[in-house]
Protein backbone atom coordinates (compact mmCIF):
# COMPACT_ATOMS: atom_id res chain seq x y z
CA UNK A 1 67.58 -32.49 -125.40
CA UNK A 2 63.97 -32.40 -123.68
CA UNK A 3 63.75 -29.40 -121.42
CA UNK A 4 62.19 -29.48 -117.53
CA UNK A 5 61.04 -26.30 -116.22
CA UNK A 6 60.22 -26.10 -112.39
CA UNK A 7 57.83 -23.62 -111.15
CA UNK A 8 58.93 -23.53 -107.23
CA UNK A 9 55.67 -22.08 -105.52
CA UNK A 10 55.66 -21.21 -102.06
CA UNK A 11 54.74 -18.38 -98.99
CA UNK A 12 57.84 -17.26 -97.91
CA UNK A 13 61.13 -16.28 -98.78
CA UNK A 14 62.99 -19.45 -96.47
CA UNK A 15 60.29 -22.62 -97.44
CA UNK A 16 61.87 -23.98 -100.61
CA UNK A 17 65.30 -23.72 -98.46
CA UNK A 18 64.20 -24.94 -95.17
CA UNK A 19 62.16 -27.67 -97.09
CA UNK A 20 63.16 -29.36 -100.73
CA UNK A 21 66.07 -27.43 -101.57
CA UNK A 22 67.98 -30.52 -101.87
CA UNK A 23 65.65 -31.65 -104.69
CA UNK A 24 65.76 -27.93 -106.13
CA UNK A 25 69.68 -28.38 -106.22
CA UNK A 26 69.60 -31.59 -107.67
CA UNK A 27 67.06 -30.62 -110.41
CA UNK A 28 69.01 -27.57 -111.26
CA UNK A 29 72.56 -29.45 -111.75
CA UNK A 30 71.17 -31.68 -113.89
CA UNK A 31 70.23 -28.73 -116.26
CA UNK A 32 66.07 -27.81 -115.34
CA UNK A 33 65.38 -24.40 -115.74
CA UNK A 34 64.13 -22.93 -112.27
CA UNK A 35 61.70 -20.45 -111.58
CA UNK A 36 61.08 -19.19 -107.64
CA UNK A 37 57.46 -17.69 -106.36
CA UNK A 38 57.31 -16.26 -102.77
CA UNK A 39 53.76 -14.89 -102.33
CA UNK A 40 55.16 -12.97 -99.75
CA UNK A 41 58.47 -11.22 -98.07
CA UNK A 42 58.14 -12.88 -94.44
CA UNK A 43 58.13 -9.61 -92.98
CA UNK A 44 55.80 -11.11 -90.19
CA UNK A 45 58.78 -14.01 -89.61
CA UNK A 46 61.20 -13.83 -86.68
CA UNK A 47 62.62 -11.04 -85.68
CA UNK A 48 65.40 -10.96 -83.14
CA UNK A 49 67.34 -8.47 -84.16
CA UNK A 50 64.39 -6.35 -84.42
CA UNK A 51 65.15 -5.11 -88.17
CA UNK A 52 62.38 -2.37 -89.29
CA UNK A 53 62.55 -3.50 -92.61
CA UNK A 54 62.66 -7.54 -92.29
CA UNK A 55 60.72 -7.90 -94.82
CA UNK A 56 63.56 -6.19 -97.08
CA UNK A 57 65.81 -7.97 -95.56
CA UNK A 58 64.42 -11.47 -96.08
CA UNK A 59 63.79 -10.55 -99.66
CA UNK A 60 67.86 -10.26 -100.10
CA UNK A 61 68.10 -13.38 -98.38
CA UNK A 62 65.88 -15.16 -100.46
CA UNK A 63 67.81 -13.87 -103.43
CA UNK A 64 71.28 -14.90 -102.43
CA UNK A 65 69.51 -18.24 -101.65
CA UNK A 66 68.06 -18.04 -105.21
CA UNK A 67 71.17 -17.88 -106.72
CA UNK A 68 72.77 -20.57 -104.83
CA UNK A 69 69.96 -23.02 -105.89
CA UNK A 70 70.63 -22.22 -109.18
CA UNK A 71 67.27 -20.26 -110.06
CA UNK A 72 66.81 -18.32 -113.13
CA UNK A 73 64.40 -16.05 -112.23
CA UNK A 74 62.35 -15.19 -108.79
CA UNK A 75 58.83 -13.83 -108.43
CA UNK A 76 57.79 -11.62 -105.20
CA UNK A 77 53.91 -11.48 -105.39
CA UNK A 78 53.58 -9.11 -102.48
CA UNK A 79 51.02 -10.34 -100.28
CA UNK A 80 51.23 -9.77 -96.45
CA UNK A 81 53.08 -12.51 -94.72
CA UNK A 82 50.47 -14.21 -92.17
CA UNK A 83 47.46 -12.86 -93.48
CA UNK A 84 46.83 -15.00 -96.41
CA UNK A 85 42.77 -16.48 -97.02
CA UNK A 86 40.62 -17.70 -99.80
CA UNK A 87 40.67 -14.35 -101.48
CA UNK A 88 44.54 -13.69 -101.75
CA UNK A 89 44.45 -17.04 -102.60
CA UNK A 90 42.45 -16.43 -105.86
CA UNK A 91 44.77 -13.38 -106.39
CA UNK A 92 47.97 -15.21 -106.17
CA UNK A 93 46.46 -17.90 -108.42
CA UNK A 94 46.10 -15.29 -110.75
CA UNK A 95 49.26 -13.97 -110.53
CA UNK A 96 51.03 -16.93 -110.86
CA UNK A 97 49.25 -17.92 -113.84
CA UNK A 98 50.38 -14.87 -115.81
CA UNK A 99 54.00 -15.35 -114.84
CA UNK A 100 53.55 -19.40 -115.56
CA UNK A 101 51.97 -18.66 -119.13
CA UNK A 102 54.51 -16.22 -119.82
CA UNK A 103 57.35 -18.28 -119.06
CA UNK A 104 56.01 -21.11 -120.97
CA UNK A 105 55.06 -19.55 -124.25
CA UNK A 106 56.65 -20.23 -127.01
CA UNK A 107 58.60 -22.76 -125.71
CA UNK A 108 59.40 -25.75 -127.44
CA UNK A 109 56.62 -28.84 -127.21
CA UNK A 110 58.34 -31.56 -125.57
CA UNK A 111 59.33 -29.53 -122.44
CA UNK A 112 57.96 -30.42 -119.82
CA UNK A 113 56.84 -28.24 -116.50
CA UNK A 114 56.36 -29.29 -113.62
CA UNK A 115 54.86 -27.48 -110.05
CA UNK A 116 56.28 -27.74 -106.52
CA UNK A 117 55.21 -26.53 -103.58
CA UNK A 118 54.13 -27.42 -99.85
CA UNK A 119 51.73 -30.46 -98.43
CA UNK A 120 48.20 -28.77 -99.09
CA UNK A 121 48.08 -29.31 -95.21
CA UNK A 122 50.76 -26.65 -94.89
CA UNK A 123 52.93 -29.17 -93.61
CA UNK A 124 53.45 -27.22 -90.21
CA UNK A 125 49.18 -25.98 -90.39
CA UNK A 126 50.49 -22.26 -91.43
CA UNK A 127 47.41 -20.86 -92.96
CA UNK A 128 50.16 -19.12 -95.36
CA UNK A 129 51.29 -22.72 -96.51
CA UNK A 130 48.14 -24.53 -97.38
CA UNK A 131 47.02 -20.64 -99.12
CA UNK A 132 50.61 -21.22 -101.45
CA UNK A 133 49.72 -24.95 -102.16
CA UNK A 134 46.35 -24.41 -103.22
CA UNK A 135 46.76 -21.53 -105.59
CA UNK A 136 49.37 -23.63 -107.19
CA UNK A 137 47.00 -26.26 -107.74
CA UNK A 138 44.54 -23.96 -109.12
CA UNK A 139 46.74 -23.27 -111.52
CA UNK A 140 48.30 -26.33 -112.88
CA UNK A 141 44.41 -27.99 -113.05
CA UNK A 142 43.87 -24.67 -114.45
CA UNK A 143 46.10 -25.19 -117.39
CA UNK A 144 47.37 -29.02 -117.51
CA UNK A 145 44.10 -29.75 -119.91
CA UNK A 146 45.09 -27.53 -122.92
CA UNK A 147 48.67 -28.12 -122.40
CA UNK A 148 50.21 -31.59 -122.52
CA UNK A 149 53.65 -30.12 -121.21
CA UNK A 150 52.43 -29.73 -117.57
CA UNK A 151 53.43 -33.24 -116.30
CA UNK A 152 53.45 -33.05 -112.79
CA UNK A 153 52.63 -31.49 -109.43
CA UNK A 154 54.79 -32.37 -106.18
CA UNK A 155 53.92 -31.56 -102.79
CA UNK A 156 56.23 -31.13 -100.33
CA UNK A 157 55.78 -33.45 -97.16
CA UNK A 158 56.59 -34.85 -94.05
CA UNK A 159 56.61 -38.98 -93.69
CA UNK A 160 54.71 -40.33 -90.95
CA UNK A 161 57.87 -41.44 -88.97
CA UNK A 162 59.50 -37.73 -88.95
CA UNK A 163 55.73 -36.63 -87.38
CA UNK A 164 53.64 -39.30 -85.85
CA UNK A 165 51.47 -37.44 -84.04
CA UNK A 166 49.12 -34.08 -83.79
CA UNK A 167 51.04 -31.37 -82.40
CA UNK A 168 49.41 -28.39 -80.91
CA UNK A 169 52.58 -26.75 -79.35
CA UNK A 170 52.23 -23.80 -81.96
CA UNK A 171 49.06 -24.06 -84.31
CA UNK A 172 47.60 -27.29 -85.21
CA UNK A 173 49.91 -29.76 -87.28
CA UNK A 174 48.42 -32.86 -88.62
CA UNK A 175 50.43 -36.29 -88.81
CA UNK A 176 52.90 -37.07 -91.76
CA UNK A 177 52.01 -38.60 -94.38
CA UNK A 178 52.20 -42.40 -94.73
CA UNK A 179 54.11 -44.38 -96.76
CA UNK A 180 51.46 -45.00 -99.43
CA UNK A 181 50.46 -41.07 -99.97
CA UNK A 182 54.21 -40.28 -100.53
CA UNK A 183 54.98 -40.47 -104.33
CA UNK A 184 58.68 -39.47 -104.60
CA UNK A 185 61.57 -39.61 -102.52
CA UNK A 186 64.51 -37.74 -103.13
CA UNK A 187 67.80 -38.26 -101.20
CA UNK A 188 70.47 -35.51 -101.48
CA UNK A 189 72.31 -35.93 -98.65
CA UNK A 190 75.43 -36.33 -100.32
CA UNK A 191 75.19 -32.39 -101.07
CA UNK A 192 74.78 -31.54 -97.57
CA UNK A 193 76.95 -28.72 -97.38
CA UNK A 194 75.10 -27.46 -100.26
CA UNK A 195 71.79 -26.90 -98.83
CA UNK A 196 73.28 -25.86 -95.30
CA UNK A 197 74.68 -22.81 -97.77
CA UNK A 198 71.64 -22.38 -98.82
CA UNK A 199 69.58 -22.56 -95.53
CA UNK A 200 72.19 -20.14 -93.77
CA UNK A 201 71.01 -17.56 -96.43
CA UNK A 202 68.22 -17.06 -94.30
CA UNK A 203 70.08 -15.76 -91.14
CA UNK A 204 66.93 -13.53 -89.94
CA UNK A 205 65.44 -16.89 -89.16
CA UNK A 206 68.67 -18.73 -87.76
CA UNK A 207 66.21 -20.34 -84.48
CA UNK A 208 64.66 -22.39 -87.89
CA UNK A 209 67.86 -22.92 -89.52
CA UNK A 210 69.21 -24.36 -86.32
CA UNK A 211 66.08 -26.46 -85.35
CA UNK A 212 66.01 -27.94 -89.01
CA UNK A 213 69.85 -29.21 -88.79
CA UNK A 214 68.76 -30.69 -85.36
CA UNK A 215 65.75 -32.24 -86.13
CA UNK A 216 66.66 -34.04 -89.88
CA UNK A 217 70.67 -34.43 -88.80
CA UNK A 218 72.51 -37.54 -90.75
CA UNK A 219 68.62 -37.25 -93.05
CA UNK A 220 69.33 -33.45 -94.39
CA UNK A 221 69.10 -33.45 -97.90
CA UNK A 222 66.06 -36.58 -97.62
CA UNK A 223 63.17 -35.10 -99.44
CA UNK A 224 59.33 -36.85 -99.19
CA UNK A 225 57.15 -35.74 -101.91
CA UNK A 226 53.20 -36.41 -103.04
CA UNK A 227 53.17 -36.22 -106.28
CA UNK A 228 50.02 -36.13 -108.74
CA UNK A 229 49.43 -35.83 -112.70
């Protein structure tokens, strides 16, 4: 039976759950071997309950969230939440290169890896997004040429209809992405309650959790991907 391994690459501990942790589910039920990257521990994230030691604490959550998707094994790289540029970004491409080649050696030839991570406009503009999408790019161009296993790279997105316009209510958010950029769609709303579980992991950011259920409501679990070879 041909293998899938899924390298889940993002910037903080809560963006595979508050984003395509439906698809994650789904992928890891039907038997793909998942791998988690968080290039950093949030620790610059909400903070209501004024913890001294979010970051800590976000790292836990991220694990029991982990767990519930189904992951095998999660990767903290340890850069500073919110302070992510061109140079970390070279770092974390390095980083996640060693933990991608070491996961994939020796493993048999017809499995097949694939990458996902944000929109490589950050999806909401966070610097910290677009830093995570790019240094996973580096690295599957990086390797896909000597290494006919690395199949696929999906980005995260937002359709057009969900975001229509610029917003500038927080940092600057671009449109979502029309119907002919978006690759893949994934629908796992019938596992709802699922990925709720899985958001609420994150309860240090509960103002997100509760402003994702609001915004996607009946659509939880629909998941909008670009996806290139």
């Amino acid at each position: 039976m041909m293998k899938k391994i899924i390298f889940g690459i993002f910037a903080h501990p809560d963006d595979e759950a508050f984003g395509p942790a439906g698809t994650l589910l789904m992928e890891t039920q039907s038997g793909s071997e998942l791998h988690l990257i968080s290039l950093t521990a949030g620790e610059n994230g909400t903070n209501t309950d004024n913890h001294e030691n979010l970051g800590d604490i976000r790292l836990k959550e991220w694990l029991s969230a982990a767990t519930l998707l189904g992951a095998k094994q999660t990767y903290h790289l340890g850069f500073v939440d919110g302070h992510l540029d061109n140079i970390a970004m070279i770092e974390a491409a390095q980083k996640i290169e060693t933990i991608v080649r070491y996961v994939v050696e020796n493993r048999d030839p017809d499995t097949t890896v694939e990458f996902m991570t944000i929109d490589s406009n950050g999806i909401t503009g966070h610097i910290d997004h677009i830093v995570a999408s790019r240094a996973a790019s580096l690295v599957f161009y990086r390797i896909k040429p000597t290494d006919n296993r690395f199949t696929k790279i999906k980005f995260a997105c937002l359709p057009y209809e969900q975001n229509p316009t610029i917003r500038t209510d927080w940092i600057y958010m671009d449109v979502g992405r029309r119907p002919d950029e978006i690759g893949e769609t994934v629908d796992a709303r019938h596992i709802a309650e699922q990925i709720k579980a899985v958001m609420y992991c994150h309860s240090t950011q509960k103002a997100d959790y509760d402003a994702a259920l609001a915004r996607r409501g009946d659509n939880l679990g629909l998941n909008y991907f670009i996806v290139k070879n």
